[in-house]
Protein backbone atom coordinates (compact mmCIF):
# COMPACT_ATOMS: atom_id res chain seq x y z
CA UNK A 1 -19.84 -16.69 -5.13
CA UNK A 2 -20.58 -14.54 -8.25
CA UNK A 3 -18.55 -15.94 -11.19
CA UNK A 4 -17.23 -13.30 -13.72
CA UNK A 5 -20.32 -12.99 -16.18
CA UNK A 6 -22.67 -12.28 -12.95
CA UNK A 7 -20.35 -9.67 -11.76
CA UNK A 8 -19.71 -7.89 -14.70
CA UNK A 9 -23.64 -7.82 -15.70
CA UNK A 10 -23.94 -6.41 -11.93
CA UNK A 11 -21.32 -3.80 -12.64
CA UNK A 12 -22.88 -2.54 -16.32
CA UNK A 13 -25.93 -2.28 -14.78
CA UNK A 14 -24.48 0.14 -11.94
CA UNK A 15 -21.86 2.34 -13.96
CA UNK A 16 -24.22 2.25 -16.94
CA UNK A 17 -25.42 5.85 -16.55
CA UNK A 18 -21.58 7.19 -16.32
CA UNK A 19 -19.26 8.57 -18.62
CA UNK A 20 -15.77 6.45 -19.12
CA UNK A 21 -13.08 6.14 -18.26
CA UNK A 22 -14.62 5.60 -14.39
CA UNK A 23 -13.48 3.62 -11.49
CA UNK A 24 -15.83 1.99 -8.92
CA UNK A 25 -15.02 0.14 -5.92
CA UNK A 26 -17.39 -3.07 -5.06
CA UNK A 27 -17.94 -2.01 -1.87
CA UNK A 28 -19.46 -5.70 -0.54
CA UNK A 29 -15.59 -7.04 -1.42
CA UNK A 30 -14.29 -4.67 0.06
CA UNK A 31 -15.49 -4.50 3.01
CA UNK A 32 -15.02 -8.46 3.55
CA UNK A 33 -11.15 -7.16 2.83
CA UNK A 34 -11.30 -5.08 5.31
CA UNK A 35 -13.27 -7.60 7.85
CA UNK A 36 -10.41 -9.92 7.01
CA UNK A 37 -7.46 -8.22 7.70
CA UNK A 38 -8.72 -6.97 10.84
CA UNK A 39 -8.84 -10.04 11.98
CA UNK A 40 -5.68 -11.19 11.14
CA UNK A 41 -4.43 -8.30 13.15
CA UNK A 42 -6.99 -8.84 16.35
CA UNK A 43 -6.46 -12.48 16.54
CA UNK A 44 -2.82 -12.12 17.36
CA UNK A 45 -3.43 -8.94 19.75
CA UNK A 46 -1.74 -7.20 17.09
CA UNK A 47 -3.21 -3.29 15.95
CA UNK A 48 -3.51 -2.81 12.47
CA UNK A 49 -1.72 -0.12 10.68
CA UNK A 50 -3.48 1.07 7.65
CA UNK A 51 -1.30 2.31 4.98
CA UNK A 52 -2.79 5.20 3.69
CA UNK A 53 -0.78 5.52 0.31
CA UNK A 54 -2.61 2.32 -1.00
CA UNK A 55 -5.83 3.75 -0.52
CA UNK A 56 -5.65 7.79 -1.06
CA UNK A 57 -9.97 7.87 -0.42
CA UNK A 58 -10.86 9.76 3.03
CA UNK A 59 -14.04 7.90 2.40
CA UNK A 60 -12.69 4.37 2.24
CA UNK A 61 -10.36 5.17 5.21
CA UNK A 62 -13.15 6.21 7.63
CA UNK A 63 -14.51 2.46 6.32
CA UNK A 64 -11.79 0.49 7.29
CA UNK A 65 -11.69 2.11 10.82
CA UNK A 66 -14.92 1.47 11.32
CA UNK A 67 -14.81 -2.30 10.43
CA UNK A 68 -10.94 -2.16 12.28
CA UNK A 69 -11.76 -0.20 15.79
CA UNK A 70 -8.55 0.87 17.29
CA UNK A 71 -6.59 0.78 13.48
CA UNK A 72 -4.48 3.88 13.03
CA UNK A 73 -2.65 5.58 9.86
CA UNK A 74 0.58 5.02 7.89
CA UNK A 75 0.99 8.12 6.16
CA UNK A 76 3.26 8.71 3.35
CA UNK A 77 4.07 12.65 3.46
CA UNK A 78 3.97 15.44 5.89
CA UNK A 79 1.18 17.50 3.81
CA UNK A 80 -1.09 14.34 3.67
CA UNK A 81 -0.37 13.80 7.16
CA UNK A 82 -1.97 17.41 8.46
CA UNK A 83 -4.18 17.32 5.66
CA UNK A 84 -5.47 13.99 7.40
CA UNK A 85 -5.76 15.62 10.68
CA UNK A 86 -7.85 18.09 9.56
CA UNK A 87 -10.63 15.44 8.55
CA UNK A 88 -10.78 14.19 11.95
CA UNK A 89 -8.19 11.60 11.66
CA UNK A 90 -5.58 11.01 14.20
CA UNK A 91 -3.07 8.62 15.30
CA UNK A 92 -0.46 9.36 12.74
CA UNK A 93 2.56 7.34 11.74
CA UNK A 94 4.11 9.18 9.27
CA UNK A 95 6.07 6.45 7.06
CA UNK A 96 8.50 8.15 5.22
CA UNK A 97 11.49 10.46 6.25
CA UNK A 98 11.00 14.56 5.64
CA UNK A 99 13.40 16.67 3.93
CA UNK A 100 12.31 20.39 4.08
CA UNK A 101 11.89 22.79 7.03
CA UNK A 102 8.11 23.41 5.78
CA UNK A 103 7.44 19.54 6.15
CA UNK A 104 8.78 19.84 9.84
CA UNK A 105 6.59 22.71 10.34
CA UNK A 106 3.79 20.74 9.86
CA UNK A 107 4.99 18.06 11.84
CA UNK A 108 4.91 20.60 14.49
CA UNK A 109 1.66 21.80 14.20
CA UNK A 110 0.22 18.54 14.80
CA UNK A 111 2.24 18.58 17.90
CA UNK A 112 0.52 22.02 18.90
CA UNK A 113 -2.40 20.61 18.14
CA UNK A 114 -2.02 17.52 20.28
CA UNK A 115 -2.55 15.22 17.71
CA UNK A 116 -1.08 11.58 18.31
CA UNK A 117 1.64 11.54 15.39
CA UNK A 118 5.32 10.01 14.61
CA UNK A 119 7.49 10.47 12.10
CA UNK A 120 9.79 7.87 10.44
CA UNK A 121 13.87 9.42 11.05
CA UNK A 122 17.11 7.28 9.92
CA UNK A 123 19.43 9.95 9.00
CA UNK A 124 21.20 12.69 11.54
CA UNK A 125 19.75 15.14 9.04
CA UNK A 126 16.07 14.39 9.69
CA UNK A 127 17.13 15.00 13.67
CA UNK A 128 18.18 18.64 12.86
CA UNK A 129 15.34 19.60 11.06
CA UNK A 130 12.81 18.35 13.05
CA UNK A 131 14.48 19.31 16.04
CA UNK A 132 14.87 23.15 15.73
CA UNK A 133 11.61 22.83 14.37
CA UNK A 134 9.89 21.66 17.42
CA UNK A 135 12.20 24.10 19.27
CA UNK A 136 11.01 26.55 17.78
CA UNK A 137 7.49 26.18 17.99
CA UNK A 138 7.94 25.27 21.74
CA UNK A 139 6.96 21.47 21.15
CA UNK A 140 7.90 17.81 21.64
CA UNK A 141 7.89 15.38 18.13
CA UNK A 142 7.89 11.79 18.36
CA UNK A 143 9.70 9.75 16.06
CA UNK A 144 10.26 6.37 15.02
CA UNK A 145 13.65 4.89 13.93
CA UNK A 146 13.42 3.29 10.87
CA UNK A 147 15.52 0.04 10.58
CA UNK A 148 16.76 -1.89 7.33
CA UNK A 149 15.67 -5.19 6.56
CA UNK A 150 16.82 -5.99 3.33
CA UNK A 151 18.24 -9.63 2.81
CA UNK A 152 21.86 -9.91 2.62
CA UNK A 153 22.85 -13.34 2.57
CA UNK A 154 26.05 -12.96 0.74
CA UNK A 155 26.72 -9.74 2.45
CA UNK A 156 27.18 -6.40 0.60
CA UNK A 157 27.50 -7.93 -2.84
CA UNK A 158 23.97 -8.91 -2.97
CA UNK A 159 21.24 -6.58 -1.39
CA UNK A 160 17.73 -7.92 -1.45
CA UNK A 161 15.19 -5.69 -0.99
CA UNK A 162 14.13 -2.03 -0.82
CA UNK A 163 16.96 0.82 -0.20
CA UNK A 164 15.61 2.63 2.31
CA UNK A 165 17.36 3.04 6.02
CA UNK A 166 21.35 3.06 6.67
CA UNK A 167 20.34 1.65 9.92
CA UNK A 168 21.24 -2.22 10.02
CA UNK A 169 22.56 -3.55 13.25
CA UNK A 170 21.04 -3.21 16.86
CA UNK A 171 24.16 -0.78 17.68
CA UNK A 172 23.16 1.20 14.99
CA UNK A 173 19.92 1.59 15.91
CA UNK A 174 20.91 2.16 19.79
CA UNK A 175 23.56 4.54 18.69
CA UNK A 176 20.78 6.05 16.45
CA UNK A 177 18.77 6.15 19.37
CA UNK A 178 21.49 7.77 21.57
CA UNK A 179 21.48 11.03 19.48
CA UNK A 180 17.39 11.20 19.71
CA UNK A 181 17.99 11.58 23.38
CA UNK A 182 20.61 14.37 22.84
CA UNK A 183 17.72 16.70 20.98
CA UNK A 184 15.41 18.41 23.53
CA UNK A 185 12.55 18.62 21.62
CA UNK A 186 12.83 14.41 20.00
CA UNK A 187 11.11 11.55 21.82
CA UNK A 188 11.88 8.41 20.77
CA UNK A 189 8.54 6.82 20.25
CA UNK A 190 9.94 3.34 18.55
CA UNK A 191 10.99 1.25 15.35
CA UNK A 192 9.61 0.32 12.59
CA UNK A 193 11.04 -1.87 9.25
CA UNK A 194 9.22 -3.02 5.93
CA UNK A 195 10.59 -6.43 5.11
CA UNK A 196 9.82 -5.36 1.24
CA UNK A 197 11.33 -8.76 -0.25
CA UNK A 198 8.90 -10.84 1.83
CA UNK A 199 6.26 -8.46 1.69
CA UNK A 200 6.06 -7.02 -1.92
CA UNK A 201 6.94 -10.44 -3.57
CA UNK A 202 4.12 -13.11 -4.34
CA UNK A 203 4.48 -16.67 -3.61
CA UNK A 204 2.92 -17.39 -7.30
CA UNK A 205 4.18 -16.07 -10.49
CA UNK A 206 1.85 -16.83 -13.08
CA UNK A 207 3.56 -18.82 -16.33
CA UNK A 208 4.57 -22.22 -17.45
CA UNK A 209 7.72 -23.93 -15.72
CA UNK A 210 10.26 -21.56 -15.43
CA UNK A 211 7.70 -19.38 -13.29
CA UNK A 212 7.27 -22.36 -11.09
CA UNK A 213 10.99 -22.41 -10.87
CA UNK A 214 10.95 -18.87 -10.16
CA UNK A 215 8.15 -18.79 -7.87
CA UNK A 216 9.68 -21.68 -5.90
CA UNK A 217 13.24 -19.83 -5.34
CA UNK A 218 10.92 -16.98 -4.10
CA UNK A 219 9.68 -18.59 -1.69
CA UNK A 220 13.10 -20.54 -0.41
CA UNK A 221 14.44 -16.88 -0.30
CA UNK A 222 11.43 -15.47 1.42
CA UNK A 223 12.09 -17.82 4.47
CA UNK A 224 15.69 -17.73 4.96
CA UNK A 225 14.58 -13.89 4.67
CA UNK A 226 11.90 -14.42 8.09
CA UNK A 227 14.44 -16.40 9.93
CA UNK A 228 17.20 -13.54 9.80
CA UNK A 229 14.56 -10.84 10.14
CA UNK A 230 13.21 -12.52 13.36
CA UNK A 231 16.89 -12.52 14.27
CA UNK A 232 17.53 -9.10 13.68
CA UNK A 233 14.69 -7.57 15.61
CA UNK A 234 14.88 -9.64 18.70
CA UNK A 235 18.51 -8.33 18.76
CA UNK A 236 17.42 -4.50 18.24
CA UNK A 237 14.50 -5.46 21.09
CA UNK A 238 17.34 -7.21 23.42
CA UNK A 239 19.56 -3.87 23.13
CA UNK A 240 17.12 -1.42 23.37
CA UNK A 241 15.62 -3.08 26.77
CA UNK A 242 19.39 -3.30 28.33
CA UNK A 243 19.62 0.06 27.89
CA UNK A 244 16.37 0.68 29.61
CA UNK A 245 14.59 2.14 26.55
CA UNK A 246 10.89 1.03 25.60
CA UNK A 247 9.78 1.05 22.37
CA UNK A 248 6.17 1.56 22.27
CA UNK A 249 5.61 1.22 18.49
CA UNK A 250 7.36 -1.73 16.93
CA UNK A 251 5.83 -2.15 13.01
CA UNK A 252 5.99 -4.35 10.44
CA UNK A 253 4.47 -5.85 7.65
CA UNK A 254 2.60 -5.50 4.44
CA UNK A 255 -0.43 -7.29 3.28
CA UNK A 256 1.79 -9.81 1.72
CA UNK A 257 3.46 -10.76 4.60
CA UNK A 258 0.08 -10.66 7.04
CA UNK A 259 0.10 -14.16 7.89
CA UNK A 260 4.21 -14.05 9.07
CA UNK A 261 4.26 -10.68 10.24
CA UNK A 262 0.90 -11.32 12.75
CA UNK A 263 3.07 -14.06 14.32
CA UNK A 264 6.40 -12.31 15.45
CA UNK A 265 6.20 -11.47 19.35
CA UNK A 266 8.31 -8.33 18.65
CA UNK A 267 5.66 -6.70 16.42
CA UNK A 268 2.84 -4.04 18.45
CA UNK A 269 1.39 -3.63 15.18
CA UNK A 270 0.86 -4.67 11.41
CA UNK A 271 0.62 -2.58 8.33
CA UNK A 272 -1.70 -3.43 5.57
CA UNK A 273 -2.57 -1.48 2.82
CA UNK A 274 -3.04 -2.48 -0.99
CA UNK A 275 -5.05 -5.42 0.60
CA UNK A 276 -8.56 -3.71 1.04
CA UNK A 277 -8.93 -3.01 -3.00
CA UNK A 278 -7.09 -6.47 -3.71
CA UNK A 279 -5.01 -4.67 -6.75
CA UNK A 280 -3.95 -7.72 -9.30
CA UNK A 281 -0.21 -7.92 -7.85
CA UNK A 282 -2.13 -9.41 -4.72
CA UNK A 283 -3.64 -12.73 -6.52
CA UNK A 284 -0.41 -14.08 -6.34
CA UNK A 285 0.17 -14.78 -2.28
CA UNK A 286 -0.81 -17.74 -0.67
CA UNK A 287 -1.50 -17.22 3.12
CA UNK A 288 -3.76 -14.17 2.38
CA UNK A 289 -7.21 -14.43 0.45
CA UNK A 290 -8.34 -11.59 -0.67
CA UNK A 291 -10.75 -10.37 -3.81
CA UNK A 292 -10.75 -7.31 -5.90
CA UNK A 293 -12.97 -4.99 -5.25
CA UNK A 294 -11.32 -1.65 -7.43
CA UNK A 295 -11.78 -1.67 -11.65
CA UNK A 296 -11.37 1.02 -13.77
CA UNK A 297 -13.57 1.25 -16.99
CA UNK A 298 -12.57 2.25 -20.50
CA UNK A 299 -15.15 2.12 -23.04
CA UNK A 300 -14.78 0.06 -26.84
CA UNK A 301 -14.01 2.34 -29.16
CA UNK A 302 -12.78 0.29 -32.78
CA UNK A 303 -12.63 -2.91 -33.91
CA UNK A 304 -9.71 -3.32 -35.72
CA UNK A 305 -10.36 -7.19 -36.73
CA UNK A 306 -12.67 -10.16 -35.49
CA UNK A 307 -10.70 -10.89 -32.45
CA UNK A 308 -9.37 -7.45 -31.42
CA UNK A 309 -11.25 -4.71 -29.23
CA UNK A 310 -9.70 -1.16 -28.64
CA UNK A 311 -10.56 0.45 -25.89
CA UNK A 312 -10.31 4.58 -24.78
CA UNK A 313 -6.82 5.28 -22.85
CA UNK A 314 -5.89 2.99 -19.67
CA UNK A 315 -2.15 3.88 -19.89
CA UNK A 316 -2.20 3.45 -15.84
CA UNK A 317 1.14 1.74 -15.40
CA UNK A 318 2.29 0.92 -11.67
CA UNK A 319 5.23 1.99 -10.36
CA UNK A 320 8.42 0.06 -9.80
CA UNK A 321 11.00 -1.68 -11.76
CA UNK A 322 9.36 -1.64 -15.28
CA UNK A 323 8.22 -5.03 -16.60
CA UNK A 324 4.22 -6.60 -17.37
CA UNK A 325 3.46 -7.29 -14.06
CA UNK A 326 3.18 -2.93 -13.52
CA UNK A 327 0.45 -2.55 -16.35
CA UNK A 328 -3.23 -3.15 -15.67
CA UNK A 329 -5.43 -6.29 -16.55
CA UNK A 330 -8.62 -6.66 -18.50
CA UNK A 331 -10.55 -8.41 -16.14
CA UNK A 332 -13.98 -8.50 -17.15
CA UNK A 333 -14.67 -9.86 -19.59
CA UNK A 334 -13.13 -12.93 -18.52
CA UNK A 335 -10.32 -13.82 -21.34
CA UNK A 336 -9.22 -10.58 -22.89
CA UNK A 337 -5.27 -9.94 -23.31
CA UNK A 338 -2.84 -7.05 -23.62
CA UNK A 339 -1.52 -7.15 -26.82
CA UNK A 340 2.72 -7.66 -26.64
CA UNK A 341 4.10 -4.95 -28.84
CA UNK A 342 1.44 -2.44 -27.61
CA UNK A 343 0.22 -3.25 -23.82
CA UNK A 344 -1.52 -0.18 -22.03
CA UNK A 345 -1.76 3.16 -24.04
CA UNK A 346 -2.32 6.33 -22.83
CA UNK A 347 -4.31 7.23 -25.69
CA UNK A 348 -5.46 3.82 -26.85
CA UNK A 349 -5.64 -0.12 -25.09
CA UNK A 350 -6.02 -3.08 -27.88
CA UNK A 351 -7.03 -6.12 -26.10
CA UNK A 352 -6.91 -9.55 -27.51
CA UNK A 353 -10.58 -11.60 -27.36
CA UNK A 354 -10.83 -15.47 -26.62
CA UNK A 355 -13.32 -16.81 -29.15
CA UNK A 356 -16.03 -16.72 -27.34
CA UNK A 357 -16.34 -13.48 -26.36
CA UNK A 358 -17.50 -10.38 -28.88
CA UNK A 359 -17.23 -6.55 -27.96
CA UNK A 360 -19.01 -3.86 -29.44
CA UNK A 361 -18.04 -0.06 -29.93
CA UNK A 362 -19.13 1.27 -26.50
CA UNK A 363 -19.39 -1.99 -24.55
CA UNK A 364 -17.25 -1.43 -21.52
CA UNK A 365 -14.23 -3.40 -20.35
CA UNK A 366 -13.23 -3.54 -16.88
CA UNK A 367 -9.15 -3.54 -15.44
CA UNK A 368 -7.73 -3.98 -12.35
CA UNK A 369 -4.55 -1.91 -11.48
CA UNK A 370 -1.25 -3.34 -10.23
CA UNK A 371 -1.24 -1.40 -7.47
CA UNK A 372 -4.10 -0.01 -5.28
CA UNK A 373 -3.51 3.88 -4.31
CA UNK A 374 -2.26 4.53 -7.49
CA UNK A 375 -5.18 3.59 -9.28
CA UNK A 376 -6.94 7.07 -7.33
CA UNK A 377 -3.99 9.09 -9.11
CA UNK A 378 -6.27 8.99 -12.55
CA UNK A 379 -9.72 9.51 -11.39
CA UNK A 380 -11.60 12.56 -9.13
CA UNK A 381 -13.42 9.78 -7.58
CA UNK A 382 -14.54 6.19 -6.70
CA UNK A 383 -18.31 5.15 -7.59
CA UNK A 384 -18.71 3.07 -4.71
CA UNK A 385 -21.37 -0.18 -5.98
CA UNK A 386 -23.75 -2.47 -3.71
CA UNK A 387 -25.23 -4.57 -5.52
CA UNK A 388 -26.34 -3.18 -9.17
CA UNK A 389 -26.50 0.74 -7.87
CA UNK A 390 -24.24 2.93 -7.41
CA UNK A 391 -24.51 3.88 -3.26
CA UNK A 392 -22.19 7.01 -3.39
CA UNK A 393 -19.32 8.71 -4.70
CA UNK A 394 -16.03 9.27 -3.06
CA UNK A 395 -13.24 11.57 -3.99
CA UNK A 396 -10.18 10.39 -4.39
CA UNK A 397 -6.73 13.11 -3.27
CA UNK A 398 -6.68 13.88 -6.39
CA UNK A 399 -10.30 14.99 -6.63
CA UNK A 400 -10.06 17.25 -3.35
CA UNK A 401 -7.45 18.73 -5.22
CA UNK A 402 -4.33 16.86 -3.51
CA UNK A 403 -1.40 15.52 -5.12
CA UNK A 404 0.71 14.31 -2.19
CA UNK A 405 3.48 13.34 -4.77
CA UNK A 406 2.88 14.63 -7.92
């Protein structure tokens, strides 16, 4: 194993030749990602879901199904979804509800075209629309019921999680289910639920005691969070088989929850995602082992005393409830700091150096971003490394020109 002053000599030597700001993607590490969470997936029977939001690289994507035969998509809007198909991708779960007749449009489309494709529905609403939609154009949509998981243990007054589906209960799902069967042009394809508090939250916050503390209470919550999410779907799986309905797509998961998720009988299939560039908000779980394999690169640019280094934009904050663990690390060279009252600029990054390490106007620094697709929202492309070269370039959506949600 390289340790850091190897790997970043290996990575000035490929990324040398560029300008900066840059991102490159080790593609060695990340393809041992990918090799890993296929397994996890394979040695349970499980498929693997690949969550296309954390990636946003047609490149990388046609990767991971190569090293993950049989993997299909989670995809995050209708447009990315038929822009997808049109690169040769298929087997479509599209994620996240639609809201506009022109997103059901598409969905239909990809019906015409015979594309294997879902869509994620809670709400009567989404029904409708995709209903006369598929009327209209003379075609059948599947879709996939979307079922809350959030952690409730003191009821309504304390709601842990992500707010996503009003669906709760296994008679709200079957009563869900009932008015799918009432639309002509609807097939009810399955469920699917992101247990976001078990998922999204590491095992290990970094700090002194009180993060220990924290950490710990994490964790306690995270399993009295399993038990009554194991619960709730075997109840939801229990209704819809009395009624004589099969659910051919039951998903789950995250890459932080890999190790659970890969276990539950109910699951067909487990999502991953941020996993196969290892952003830093993935150091911090314990059953998966992952290593980075994305940077960005932002050149030097003053020295505004002995042990401070400023460095060329790298405002590339993460989305989510605002705090330090959404803003990028310096990562190589080993040591460096965010400053407190400053963090990540857009124009400028100051960086606090350990004393044994000296920076130079135009030495570069490399960061790791808290969360993986959104890293490919600032740069055209990915320089993709083996080794000390650079083997190829891949664009990123935003490089081909698509900005799914921006």
């Amino acid at each position: 194993m390289e340790n850091s002053t190897q790997l970043q000599t290996r990575y000035e030597r490929a990324i040398g030749g560029e300008a900066w700001p840059c991102a490159l993607v080790d593609l060695d590490a990340f393809e041992r990602n990918a090799r890993t969470i296929a397994r996890f997936a394979e040695e349970r029977q499980k498929k693997l879901r690949v969550a296309t939001k954390s990636v946003r690289v047609p490149d990388l994507l046609r990767r991971i199904l190569a090293l993950a035969p049989g993997a299909g998509l989670m995809t995050y809007t209708a447009q990315e979804t038929a822009f997808l198909h049109t690169l040769g991708f298929d087997d479509l779960l599209l994620a996240y509800p639609i809201a506009r007749p022109a997103d059901a449009a598409l969905l239909t489309r990809l019906a015409a075209a015979k594309a294997e494709s879902s869509v994620v529905v809670d709400d009567v609403a989404h029904l409708e629309m995709l209903d006369a939609a598929a009327r209209a154009a003379g075609v059948t949509i599947d879709v996939v019921v979307e079922v809350d998981l959030a952690f409730r243990p003191l009821g309504s007054r304390l709601h842990l999680g992500v707010r996503r589906s009003p669906l709760r209960t296994a008679s709200d799902v079957l009563a869900f289910v009932d008015r799918i069967a009432g639309c002509a042009n609807l097939r009810f394809r399955g469920i699917m639920g992101y247990e976001a508090q078990v998922a999204g939250l590491g095992d290990d916050i970094p700090g002194g005691l009180g993060a220990r503390v924290k950490s710990a209470a994490g964790r306690a919550m995270k399993a009295r969070s399993q038990a009554a999410i194991s619960e709730l779907r075997q109840s939801i799986g229990a209704a819809l088989a009395s009624a004589g309905l099969n659910a051919h797509i039951v998903n789950g998961g995250g890459t932080g929850s890999l190790a659970w998720s890969r276990e539950d009988p109910t699951l067909t299939e487990i999502t991953a995602g941020s996993g196969f560039l290892c952003s830093h908000l993935f150091d911090r779980y314990r059953d998966v082992r992952l290593e980075p394999a994305a940077y960005f690169v932002l050149p030097v640019v003053r020295i505004p005393a002995p042990d401070l280094a400023t460095c060329l934009g790298g405002g590339y904050v993460a989305s989510g409830q605002a705090g330090i663990d959404r803003l990028p690390v310096p990562s190589l060279p080993a040591g460096l700091s965010l400053l407190d009252l400053e963090g990540a600029g857009e124009v400028q990054t100051p960086l606090r150096l350990p004393p044994d390490v000296r920076l130079r106007v135009g030495d570069p620094v490399f960061f790791r971003h808290a969360k993986a697709g959104e890293l490919a929202e600032h740069f055209g492309e990915y320089l993709l490394v083996r080794g000390d070269e650079i083997e190829g370039r891949a664009p990123t959506y935003r490089g081909l020109g698509k900005a799914f949600l921006g």
